[in-house]
Protein backbone atom coordinates (compact mmCIF):
# COMPACT_ATOMS: atom_id res chain seq x y z
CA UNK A 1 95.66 133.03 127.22
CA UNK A 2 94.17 132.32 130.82
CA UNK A 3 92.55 135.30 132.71
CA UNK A 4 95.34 135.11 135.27
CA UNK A 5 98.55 135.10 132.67
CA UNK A 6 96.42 138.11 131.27
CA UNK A 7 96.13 139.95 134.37
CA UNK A 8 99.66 139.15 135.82
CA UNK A 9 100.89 140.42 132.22
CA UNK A 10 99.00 143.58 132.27
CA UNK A 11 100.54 143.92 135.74
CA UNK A 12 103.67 143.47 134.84
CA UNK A 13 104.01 146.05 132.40
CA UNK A 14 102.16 148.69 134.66
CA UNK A 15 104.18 148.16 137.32
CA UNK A 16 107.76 148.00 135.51
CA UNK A 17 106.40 151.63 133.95
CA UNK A 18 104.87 153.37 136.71
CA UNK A 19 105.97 151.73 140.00
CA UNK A 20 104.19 149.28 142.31
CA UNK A 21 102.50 151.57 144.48
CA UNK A 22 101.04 153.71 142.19
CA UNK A 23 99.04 150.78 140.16
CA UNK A 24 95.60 150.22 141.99
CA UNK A 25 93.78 147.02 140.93
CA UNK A 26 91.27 149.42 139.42
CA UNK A 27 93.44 150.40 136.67
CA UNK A 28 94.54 146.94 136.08
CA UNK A 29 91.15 145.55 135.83
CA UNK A 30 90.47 149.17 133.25
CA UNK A 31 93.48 148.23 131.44
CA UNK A 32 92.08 145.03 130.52
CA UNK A 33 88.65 146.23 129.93
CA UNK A 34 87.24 143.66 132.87
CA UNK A 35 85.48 144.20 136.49
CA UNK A 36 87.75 143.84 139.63
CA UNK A 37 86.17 141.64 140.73
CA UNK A 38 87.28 139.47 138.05
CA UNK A 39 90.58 139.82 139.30
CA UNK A 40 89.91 138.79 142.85
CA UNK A 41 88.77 135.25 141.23
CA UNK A 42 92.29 135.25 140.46
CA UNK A 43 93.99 136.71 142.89
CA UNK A 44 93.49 137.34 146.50
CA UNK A 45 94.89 140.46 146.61
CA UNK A 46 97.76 142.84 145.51
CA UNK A 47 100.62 141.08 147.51
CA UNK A 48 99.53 138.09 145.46
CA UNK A 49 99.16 139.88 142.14
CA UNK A 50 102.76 141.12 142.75
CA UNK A 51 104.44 138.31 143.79
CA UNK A 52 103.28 136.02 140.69
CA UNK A 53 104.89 139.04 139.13
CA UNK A 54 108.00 138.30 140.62
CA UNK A 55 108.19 134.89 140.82
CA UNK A 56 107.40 134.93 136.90
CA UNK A 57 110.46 137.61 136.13
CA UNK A 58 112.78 135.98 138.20
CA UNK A 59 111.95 132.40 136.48
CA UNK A 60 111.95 134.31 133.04
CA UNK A 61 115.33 135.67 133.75
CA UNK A 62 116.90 132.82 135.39
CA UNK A 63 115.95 130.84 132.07
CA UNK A 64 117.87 133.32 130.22
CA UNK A 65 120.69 133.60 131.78
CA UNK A 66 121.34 129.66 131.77
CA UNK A 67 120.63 130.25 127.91
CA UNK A 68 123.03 133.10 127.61
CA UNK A 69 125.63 130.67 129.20
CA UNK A 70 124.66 128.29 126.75
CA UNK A 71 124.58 129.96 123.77
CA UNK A 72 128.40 132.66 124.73
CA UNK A 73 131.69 131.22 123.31
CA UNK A 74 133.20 133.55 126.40
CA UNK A 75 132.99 134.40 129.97
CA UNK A 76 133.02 137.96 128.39
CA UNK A 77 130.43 137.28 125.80
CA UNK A 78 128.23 136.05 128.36
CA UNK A 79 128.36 139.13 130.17
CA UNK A 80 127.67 141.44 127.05
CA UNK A 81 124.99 139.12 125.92
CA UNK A 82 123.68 139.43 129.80
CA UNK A 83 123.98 142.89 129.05
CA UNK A 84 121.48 143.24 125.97
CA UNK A 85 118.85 141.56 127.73
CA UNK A 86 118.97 143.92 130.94
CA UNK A 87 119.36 146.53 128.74
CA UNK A 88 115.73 145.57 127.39
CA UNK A 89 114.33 144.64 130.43
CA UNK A 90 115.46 148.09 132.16
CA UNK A 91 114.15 150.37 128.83
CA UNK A 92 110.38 150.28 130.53
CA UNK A 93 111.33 149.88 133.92
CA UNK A 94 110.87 152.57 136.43
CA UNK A 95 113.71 152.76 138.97
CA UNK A 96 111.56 153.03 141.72
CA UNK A 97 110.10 149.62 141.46
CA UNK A 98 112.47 147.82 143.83
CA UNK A 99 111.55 150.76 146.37
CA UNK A 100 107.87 150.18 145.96
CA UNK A 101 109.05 146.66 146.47
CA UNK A 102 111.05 147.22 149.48
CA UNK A 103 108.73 149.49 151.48
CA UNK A 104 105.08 147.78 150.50
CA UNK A 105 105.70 144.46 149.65
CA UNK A 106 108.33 143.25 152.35
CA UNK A 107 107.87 139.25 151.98
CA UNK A 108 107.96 139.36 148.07
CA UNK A 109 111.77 141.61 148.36
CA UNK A 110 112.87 139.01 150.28
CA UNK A 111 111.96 136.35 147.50
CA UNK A 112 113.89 138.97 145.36
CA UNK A 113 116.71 138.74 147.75
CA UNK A 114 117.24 135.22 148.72
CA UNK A 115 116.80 134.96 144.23
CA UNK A 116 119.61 138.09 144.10
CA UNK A 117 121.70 136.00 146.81
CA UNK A 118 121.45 132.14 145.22
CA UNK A 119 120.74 132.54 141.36
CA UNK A 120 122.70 135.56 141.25
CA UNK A 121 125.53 135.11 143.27
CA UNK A 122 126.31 131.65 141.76
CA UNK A 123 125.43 132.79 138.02
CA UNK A 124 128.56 135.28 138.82
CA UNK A 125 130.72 133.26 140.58
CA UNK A 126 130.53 130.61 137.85
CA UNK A 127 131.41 133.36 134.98
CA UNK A 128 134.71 134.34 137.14
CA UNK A 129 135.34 131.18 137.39
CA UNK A 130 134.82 130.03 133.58
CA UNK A 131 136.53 133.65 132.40
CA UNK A 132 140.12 132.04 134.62
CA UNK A 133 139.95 128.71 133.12
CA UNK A 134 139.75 131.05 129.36
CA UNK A 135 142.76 133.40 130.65
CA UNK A 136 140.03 136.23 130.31
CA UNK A 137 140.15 136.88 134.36
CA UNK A 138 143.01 137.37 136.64
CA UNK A 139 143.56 134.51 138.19
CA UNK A 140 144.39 136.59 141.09
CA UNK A 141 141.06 137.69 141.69
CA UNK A 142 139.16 136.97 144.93
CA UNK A 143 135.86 135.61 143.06
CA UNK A 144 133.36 135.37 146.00
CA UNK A 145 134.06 138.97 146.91
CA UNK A 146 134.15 140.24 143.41
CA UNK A 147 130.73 138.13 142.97
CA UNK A 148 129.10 139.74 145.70
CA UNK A 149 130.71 143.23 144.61
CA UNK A 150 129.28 142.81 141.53
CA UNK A 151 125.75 142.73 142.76
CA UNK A 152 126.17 145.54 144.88
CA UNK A 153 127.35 147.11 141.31
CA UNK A 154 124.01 145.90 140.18
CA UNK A 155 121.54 147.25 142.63
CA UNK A 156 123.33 150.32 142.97
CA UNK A 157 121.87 151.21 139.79
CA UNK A 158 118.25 151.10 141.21
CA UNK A 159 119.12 153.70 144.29
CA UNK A 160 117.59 156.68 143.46
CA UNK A 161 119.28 158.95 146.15
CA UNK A 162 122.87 157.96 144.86
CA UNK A 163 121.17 158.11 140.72
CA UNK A 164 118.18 160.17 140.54
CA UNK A 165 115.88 159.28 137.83
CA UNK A 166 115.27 162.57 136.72
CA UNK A 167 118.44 162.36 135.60
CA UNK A 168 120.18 159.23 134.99
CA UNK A 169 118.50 156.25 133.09
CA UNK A 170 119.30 152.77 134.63
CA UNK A 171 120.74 151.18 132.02
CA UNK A 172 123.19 153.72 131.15
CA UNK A 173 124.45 153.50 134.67
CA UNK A 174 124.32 149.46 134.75
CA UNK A 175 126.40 149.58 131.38
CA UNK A 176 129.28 152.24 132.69
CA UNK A 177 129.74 150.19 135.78
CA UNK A 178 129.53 146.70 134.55
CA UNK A 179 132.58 148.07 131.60
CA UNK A 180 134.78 149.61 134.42
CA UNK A 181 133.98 146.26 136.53
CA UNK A 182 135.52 144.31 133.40
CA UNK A 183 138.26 146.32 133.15
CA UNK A 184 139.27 145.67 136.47
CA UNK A 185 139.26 142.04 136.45
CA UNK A 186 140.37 141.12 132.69
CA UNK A 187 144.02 139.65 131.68
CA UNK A 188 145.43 141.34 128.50
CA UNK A 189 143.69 138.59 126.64
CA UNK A 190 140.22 139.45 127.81
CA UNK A 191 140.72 143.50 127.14
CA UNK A 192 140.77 142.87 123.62
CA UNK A 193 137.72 140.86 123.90
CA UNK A 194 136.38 143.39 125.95
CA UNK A 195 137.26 146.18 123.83
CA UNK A 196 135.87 144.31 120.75
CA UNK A 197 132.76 143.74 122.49
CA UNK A 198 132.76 147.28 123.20
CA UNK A 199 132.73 148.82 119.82
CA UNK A 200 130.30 146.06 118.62
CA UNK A 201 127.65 147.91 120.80
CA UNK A 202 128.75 150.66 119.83
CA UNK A 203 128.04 149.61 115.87
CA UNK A 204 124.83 148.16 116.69
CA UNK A 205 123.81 151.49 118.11
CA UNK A 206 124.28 153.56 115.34
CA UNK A 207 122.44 151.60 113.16
């Protein structure tokens, strides 16, 4: 592996556990048993560290979601498989990272938003859309509204004033809301899909 994948790795992983802000290039650079100065012959500074380590989980996650679309037999399969792999993304990641984000690295959030507003919103808007054409949905359903509801659903997770991390974990919270979201938007068709999907988790979990 190149010295840059290794660094932007390592940074990765510090950052989704302890935040952005907290992570100096010092511990970085002791994490991977190198000089930082080595890491300044990769990277100019911070802001660029962090947004290769954006730019690399948004491109990681956009490529799984397109497989997950791939790969579902459902609109609502897609969305549980979507599920599983936020619910391993989220199981390191500290909550406050999108804060950190936010307040001390304004140009890279807004690469994070205009991603959250294109990949995102589309990515939804085509599930609505493929989950009418399978009876799943309601054809009823408003689905740019509903799309864009859906990632305010998402983010709200991440908001530590309305869910404390102390004492709520994210993916708990992203898994309640994204089940009553379904329920709200499925024919009787797609509630037994749902509900099966439901009590597969629930399976896996106990194993």
């Amino acid at each position: 592996m190149e010295m840059r994948d290794r660094i932007q790795q390592k940074a990765e992983e510090l950052f989704s556990r302890y935040g952005i802000r907290s992570v100096t290039m010092d511990e970085i650079a002791g994490q991977l048993g190198i000089s930082k100065k080595t890491i300044y012959q990769s990277f100019e500074d911070k802001e660029e560290l962090v947004a290769a380590v954006f730019e690399g989980h948004m491109n990681k996650s956009r490529d799984l979601c397109m497989a997950d679309r791939d790969r579902s037999v459902n609109a609502v399969h897609e969305i549980f498989m979507a599920l599983e792999m936020m619910e391993e993304i989220l199981a390191t990641m500290n909550p406050s990272i999108l804060y950190d984000l936010e307040k001390y690295h304004p140009g890279v959030y807004q690469k994070f938003i205009e991603f959250k507003n294109s990949f995102m919103y589309t990515s939804i808007v085509e599930n609505l859309e493929r989950g009418i054409k399978e009876e799943l949905y309601r054809a009823d359903i408003n689905v740019d509204v509903l799309a864009r509801y859906r990632i305010a659903n998402i983010m709200i997770a991440f908001n530590l004033d309305v869910f404390p991390k102390n004492k709520y974990k994210v993916v708990e919270v992203e898994e309640e809301i994204l089940i009553h979201f379904l329920n709200g938007i499925v024919t009787p068709k797609g509630l037994k899909l749902l509900q099966k999907y439901i009590q597969q988790r629930r399976e896996q979990k106990q194993i």
